[in-house]
Each structure stands twice: as structure tokens, then as C-alpha cells.
Protein backbone atom coordinates (compact mmCIF):
# COMPACT_ATOMS: atom_id res chain seq x y z
CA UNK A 1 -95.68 11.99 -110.31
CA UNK A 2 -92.57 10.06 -108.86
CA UNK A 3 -93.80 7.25 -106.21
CA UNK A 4 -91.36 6.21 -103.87
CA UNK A 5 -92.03 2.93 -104.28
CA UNK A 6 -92.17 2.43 -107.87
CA UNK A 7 -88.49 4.03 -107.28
CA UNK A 8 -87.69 0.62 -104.58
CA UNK A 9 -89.47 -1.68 -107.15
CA UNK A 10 -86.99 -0.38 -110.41
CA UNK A 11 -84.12 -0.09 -108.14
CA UNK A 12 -84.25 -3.63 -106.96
CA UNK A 13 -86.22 -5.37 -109.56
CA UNK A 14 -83.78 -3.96 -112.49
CA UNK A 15 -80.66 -4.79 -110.64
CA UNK A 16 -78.35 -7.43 -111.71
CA UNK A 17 -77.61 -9.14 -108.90
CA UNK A 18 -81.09 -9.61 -107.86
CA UNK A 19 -82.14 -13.59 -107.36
CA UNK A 20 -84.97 -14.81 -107.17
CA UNK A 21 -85.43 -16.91 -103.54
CA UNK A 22 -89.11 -17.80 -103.72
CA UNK A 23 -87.88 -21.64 -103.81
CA UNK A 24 -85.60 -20.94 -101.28
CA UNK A 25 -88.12 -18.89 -98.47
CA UNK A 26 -90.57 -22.29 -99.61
CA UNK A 27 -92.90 -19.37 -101.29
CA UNK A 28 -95.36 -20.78 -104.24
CA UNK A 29 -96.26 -17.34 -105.52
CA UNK A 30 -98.64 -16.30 -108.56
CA UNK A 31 -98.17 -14.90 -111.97
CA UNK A 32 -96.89 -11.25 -111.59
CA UNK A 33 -95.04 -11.77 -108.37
CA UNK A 34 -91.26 -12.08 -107.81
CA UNK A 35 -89.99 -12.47 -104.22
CA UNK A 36 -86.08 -11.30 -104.80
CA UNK A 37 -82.79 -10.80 -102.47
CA UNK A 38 -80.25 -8.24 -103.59
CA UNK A 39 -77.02 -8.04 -101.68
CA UNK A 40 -75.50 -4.50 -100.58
CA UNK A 41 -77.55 -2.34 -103.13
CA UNK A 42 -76.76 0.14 -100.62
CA UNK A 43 -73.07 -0.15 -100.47
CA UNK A 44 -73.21 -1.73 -96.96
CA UNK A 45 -71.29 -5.67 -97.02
CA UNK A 46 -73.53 -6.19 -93.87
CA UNK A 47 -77.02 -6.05 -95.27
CA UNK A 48 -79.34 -7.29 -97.93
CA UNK A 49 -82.65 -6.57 -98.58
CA UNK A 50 -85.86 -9.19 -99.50
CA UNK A 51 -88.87 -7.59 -101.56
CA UNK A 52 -91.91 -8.92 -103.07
CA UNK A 53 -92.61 -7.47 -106.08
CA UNK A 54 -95.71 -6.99 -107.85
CA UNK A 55 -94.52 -6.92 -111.83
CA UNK A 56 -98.22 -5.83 -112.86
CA UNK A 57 -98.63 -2.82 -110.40
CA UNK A 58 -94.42 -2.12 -111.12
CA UNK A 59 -94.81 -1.78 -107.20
CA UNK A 60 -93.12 -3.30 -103.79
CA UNK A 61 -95.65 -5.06 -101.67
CA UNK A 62 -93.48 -6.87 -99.19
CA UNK A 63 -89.58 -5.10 -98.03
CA UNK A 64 -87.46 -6.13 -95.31
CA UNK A 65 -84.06 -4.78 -94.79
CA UNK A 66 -81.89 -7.16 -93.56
CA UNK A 67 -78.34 -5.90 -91.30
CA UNK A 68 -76.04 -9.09 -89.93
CA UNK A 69 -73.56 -8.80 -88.05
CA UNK A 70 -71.63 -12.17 -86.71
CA UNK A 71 -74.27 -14.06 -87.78
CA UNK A 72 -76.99 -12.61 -85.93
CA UNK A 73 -79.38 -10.09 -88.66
CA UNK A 74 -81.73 -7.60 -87.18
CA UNK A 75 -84.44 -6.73 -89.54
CA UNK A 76 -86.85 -3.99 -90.71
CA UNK A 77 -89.74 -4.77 -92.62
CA UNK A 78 -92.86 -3.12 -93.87
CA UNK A 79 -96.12 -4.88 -95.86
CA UNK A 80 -98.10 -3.16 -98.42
CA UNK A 81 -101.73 -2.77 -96.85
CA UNK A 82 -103.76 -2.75 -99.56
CA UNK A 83 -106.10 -5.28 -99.73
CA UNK A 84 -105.55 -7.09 -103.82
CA UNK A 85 -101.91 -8.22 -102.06
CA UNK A 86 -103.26 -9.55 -99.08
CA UNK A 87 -103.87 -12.90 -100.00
CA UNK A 88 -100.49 -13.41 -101.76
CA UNK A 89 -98.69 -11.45 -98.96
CA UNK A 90 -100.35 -13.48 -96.32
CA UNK A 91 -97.63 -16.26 -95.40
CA UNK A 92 -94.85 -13.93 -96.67
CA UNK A 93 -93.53 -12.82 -93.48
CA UNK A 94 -93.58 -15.98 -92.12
CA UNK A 95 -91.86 -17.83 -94.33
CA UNK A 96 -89.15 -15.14 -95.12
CA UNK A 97 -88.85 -15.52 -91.54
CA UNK A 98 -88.65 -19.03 -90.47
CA UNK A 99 -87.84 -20.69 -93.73
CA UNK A 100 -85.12 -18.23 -95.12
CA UNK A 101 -83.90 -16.08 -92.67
CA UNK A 102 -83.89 -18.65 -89.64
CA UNK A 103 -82.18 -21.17 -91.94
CA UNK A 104 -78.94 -18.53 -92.41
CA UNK A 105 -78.87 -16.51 -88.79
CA UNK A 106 -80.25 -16.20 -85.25
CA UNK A 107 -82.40 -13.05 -85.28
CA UNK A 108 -82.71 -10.32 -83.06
CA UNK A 109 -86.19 -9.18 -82.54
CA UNK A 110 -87.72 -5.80 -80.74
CA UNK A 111 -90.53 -4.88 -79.60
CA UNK A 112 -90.71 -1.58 -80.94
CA UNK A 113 -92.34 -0.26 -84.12
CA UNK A 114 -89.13 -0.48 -86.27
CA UNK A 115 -90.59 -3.13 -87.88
CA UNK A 116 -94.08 -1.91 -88.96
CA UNK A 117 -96.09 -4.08 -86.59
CA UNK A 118 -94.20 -3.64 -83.16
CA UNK A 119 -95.26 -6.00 -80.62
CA UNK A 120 -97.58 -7.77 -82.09
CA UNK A 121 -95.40 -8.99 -84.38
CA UNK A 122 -92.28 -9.59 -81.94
CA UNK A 123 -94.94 -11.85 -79.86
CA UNK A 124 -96.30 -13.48 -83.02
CA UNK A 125 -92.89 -14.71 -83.90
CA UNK A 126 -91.43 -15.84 -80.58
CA UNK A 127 -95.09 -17.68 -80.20
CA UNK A 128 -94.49 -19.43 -84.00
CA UNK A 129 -90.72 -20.20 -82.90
CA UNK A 130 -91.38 -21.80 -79.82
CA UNK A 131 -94.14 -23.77 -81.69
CA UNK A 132 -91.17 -24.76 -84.20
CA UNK A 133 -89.00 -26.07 -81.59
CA UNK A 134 -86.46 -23.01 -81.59
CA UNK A 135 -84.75 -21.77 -78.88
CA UNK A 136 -85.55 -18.03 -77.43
CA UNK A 137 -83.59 -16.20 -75.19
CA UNK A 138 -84.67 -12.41 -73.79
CA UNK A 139 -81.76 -9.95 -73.86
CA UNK A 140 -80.96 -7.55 -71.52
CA UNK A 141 -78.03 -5.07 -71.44
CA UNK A 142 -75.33 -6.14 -69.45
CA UNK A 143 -77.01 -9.35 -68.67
CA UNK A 144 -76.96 -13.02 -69.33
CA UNK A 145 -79.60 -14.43 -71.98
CA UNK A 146 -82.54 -15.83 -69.97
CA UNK A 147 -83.68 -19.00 -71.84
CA UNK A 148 -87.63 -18.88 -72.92
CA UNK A 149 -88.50 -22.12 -72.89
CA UNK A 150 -92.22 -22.40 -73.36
CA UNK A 151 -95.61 -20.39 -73.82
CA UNK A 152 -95.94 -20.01 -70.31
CA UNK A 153 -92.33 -18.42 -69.68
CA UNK A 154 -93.45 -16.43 -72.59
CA UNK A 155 -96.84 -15.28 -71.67
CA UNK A 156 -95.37 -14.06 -67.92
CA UNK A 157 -92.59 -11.95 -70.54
CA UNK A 158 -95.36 -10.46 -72.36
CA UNK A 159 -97.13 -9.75 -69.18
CA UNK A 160 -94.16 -8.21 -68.29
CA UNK A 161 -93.72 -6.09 -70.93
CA UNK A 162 -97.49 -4.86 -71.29
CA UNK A 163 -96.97 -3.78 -67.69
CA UNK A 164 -93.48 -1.59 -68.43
CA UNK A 165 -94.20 2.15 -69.24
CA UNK A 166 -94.28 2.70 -72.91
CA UNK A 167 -91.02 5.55 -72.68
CA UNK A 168 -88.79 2.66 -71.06
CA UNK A 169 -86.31 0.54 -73.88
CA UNK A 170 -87.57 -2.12 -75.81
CA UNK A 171 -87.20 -5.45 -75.32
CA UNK A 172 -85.24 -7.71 -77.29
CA UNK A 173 -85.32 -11.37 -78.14
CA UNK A 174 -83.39 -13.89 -79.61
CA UNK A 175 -84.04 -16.58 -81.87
CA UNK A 176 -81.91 -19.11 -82.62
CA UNK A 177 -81.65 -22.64 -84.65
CA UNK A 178 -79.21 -24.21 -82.00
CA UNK A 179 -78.30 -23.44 -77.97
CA UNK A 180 -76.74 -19.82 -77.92
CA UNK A 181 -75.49 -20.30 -74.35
């Protein structure tokens, strides 16, 4: 039977401009794991997707589809849940993140479900990057950014947001290296 994601881990791990960016993302993986970028396997100049593979299985267990557009990437990523990957997988989104992604764009986060964990994970990472000494701004249509300059001004967001109905837009963050205003 055809798995979908054995289909992911051929098309990506058998293409030939796949590189390898474990050294890059800071990533000390082990034997039978390769964490590799491909650029515009899809055809599309403004993406590139990040996988961890898992040569032993012939499986995906980390994907994140990458879209940038004037320097600012959007992502969509997605974790393998089974538990043998877990402890490899562990820092994986972090340092994707922070240490690869962070160091080539400012990212736009939601807090929808696009990205497999929702809001947990948008208010994971805003936490981390204000820990990091990044700068955060909330957007909102037709708005100026409004600077989030500590855990506080981000706790009374989150509030915020936990007390918006669930049908109403998402909210979106920015997260930058430098000052974006």
C-alpha cells in the first residue's frame, strides 16, 4: 500500500537539490536522520520546504513548508507523533525556528491550526522570542504594528485572545531580528 508519506520522504530525500542544513539549524542529529531544505520542489520561487527524515523508517518525521514573500516567510509545519521520534524531534522546531529560519526572515505567526499546534505553539514561540531578545509586533488589518515588548504585554495579548470568540480571525504576530517600525 502507497503511504503518503513515504511518497514526501522519496520526493524530497531523492531530489538533487536537497542540502543538508542540520549544521546550519545548529541540529546534532543521530544515525538515520537527515534534516534537509529543498528549494521550489513545487515549482513555486517563493517557497522551500525543511523535513526531517528518518532514513531507517524511509519516512518524514518533521515538515514545514516554508512561503516568503519580501523577506517575511509564513510557515506550515506538522511533527510526526509517534513516540520512537520524539526524542530526536524534540528541539527540532525550535531550532528550525530560531536558529535557521529567524537567521534569514521575520516570520509571520497565527494563531490558528495551520500549523499543527495552533495556539499553543504561536504563544510558545512569541514566549521563546521575547526570551531571545527579539522584537514582536501584533498585526492587525489596516493597523499599525503594536510593539510586544515583554511577557506581561504578552500575557494581557493572550488574555485577549482566549477571551475572543473562536469564529472571529486569527491573530497574527510578527517576529523579527531588528526594529520593523
Amino acid at each position: 500500500m502507497y503511504d503518503r508519506n513515504q511518497g514526501l520522504y522519496q520526493a524530497i530525500g531523492g531530489a538533487e537539490r536537497a542540502i543538508d542544513i542540520s549544521a546550519d539549524a545548529g541540529c546534532v542529529l543521530p544515525p538515520g536522520y537527515r534534516l534537509l531544505r529543498i528549494d521550489d520542489r513545487d515549482g513555486h520561487q517563493d517557497s522551500y520546504e525543511i523535513a526531517l527524515l528518518n532514513d531507517l523508517e524511509n519516512s518524514v518525521v518533521y515538515y514545514n513548508k516554508v512561503t516568503v514573500k519580501a523577506d517575511t516567510a509564513t510557515q506550515n509545519t506538522w511533527r510526526c507523533p509517534a513516540a520512537q521520534h520524539a526524542a530526536v524531534i524534540e528541539n527540532i522546531t525550535d531550532k528550525v525556528f530560531f536558529d535557521y529560519l529567524l537567521q534569514r526572515h521575520s516570520i509571520v505567526l497565527s494563531d490558528d491550526q495551520e500549523t499543527g499546534e495552533g495556539y499553543h505553539y504561536w504563544q510558545r514561540q512569541l514566549s521563546h522570542a521575547l526570551m531571545r531578545g527579539l522584537k514582536i509586533y501584533e498585526y492587525r488589518s489596516g493597523e499599525q504594528l503594536q510593539g510586544i515588548e515583554d511577557q506581561v504585554a504578552l500575557s494581557e495579548l493572550v488574555d485577549r485572545v482566549w477571551s475572543t470568540p473562536k469564529n472571529s480571525s486569527s491573530t497574527l504576530a510578527l517576529i523579527c531580528k531588528k526594529s520593523c517600525t
